[in-house]
C-alpha atoms as a PDB file:
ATOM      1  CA  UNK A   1     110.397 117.128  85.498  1.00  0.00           C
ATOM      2  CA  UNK A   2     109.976 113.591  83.846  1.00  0.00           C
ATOM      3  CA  UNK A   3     109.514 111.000  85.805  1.00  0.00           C
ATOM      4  CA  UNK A   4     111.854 108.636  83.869  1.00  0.00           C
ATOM      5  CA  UNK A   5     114.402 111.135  85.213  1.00  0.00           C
ATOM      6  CA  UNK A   6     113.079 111.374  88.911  1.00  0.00           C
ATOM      7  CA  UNK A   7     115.642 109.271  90.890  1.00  0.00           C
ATOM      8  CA  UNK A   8     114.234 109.840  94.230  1.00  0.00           C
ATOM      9  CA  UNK A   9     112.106 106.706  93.400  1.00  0.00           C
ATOM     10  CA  UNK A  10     114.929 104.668  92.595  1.00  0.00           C
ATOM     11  CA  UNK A  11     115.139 101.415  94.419  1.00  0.00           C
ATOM     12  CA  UNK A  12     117.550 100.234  96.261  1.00  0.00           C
ATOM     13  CA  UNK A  13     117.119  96.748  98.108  1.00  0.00           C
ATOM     14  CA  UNK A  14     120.957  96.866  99.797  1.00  0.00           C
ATOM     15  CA  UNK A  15     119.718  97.191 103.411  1.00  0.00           C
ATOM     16  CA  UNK A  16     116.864  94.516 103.687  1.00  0.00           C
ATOM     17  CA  UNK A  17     119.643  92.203 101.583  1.00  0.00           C
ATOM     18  CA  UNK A  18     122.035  92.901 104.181  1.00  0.00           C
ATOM     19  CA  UNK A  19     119.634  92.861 107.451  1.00  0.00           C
ATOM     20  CA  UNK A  20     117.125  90.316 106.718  1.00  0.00           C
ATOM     21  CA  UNK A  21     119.307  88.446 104.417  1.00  0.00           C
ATOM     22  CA  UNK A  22     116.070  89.158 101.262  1.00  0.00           C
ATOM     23  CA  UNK A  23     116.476  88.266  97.891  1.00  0.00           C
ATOM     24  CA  UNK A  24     114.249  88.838  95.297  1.00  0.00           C
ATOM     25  CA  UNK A  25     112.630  85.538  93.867  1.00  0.00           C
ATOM     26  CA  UNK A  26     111.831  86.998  90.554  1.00  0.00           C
ATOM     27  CA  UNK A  27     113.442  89.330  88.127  1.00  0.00           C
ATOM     28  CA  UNK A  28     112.396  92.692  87.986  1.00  0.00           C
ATOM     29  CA  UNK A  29     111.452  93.100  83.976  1.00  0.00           C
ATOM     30  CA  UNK A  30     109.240  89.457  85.001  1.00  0.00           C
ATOM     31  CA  UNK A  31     107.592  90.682  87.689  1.00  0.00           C
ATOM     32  CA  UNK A  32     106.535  94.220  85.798  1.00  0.00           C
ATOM     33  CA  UNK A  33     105.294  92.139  82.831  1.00  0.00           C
ATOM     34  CA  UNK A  34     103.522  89.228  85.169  1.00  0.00           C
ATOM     35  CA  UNK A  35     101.765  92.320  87.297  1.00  0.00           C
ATOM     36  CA  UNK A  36     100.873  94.245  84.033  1.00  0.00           C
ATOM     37  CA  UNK A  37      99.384  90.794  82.667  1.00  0.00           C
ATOM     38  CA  UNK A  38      97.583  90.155  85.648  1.00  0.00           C
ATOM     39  CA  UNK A  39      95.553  94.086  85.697  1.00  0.00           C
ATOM     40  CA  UNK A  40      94.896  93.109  82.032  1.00  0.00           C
ATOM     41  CA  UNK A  41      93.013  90.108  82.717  1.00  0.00           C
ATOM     42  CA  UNK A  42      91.667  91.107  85.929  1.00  0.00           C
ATOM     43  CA  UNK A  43      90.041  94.632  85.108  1.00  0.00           C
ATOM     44  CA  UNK A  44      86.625  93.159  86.331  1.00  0.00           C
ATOM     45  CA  UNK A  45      88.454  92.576  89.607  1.00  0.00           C
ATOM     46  CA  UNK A  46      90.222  95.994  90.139  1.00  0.00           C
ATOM     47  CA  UNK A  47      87.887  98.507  87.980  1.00  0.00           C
ATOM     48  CA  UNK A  48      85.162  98.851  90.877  1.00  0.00           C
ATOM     49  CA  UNK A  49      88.221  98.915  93.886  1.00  0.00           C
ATOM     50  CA  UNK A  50      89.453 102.045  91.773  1.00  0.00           C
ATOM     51  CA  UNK A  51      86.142 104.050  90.944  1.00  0.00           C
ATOM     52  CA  UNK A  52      85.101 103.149  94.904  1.00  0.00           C
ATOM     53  CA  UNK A  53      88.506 105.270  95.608  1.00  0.00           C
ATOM     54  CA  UNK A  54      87.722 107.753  93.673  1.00  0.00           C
ATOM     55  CA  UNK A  55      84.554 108.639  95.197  1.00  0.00           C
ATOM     56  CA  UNK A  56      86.318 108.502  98.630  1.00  0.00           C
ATOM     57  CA  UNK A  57      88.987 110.774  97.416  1.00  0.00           C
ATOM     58  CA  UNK A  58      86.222 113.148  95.914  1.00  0.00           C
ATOM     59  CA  UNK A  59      84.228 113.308  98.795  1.00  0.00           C
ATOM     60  CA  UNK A  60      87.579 113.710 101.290  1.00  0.00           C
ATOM     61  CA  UNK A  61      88.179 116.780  98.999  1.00  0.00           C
ATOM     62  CA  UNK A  62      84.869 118.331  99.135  1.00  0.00           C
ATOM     63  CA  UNK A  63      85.293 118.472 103.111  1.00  0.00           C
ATOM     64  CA  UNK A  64      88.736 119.527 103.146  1.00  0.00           C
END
């Protein structure tokens, strides 16, 4: 299946609108291109985070 086509990942913010009274602060097509800037400019920052998680996850699998 494609995963543009996958709806069970669809949001839906209705209840914590209606229970908590949340509203987003930014739109969503901002905050996608904001968050993809910032991993652009910040690769020093996150690189080492992921390849320490994949070690984890290697070593998790090798025991399992």
């Amino acid at each position: 299946m494609n995963a543009r086509h996958d709806r069970r990942y669809l949001l839906d913010s209705s209840k914590i609108e209606r229970e908590l009274g949340w509203t987003p602060q930014i739109e969503f097509e901002k905050g996608i291109k904001d968050t993809v800037n910032w991993y652009v400019g910040n690769r020093t920052w996150w690189e080492p985070l992921r390849e320490r998680a994949m070690v984890a996850e290697s070593e998790w699998q090798k025991k399992n």
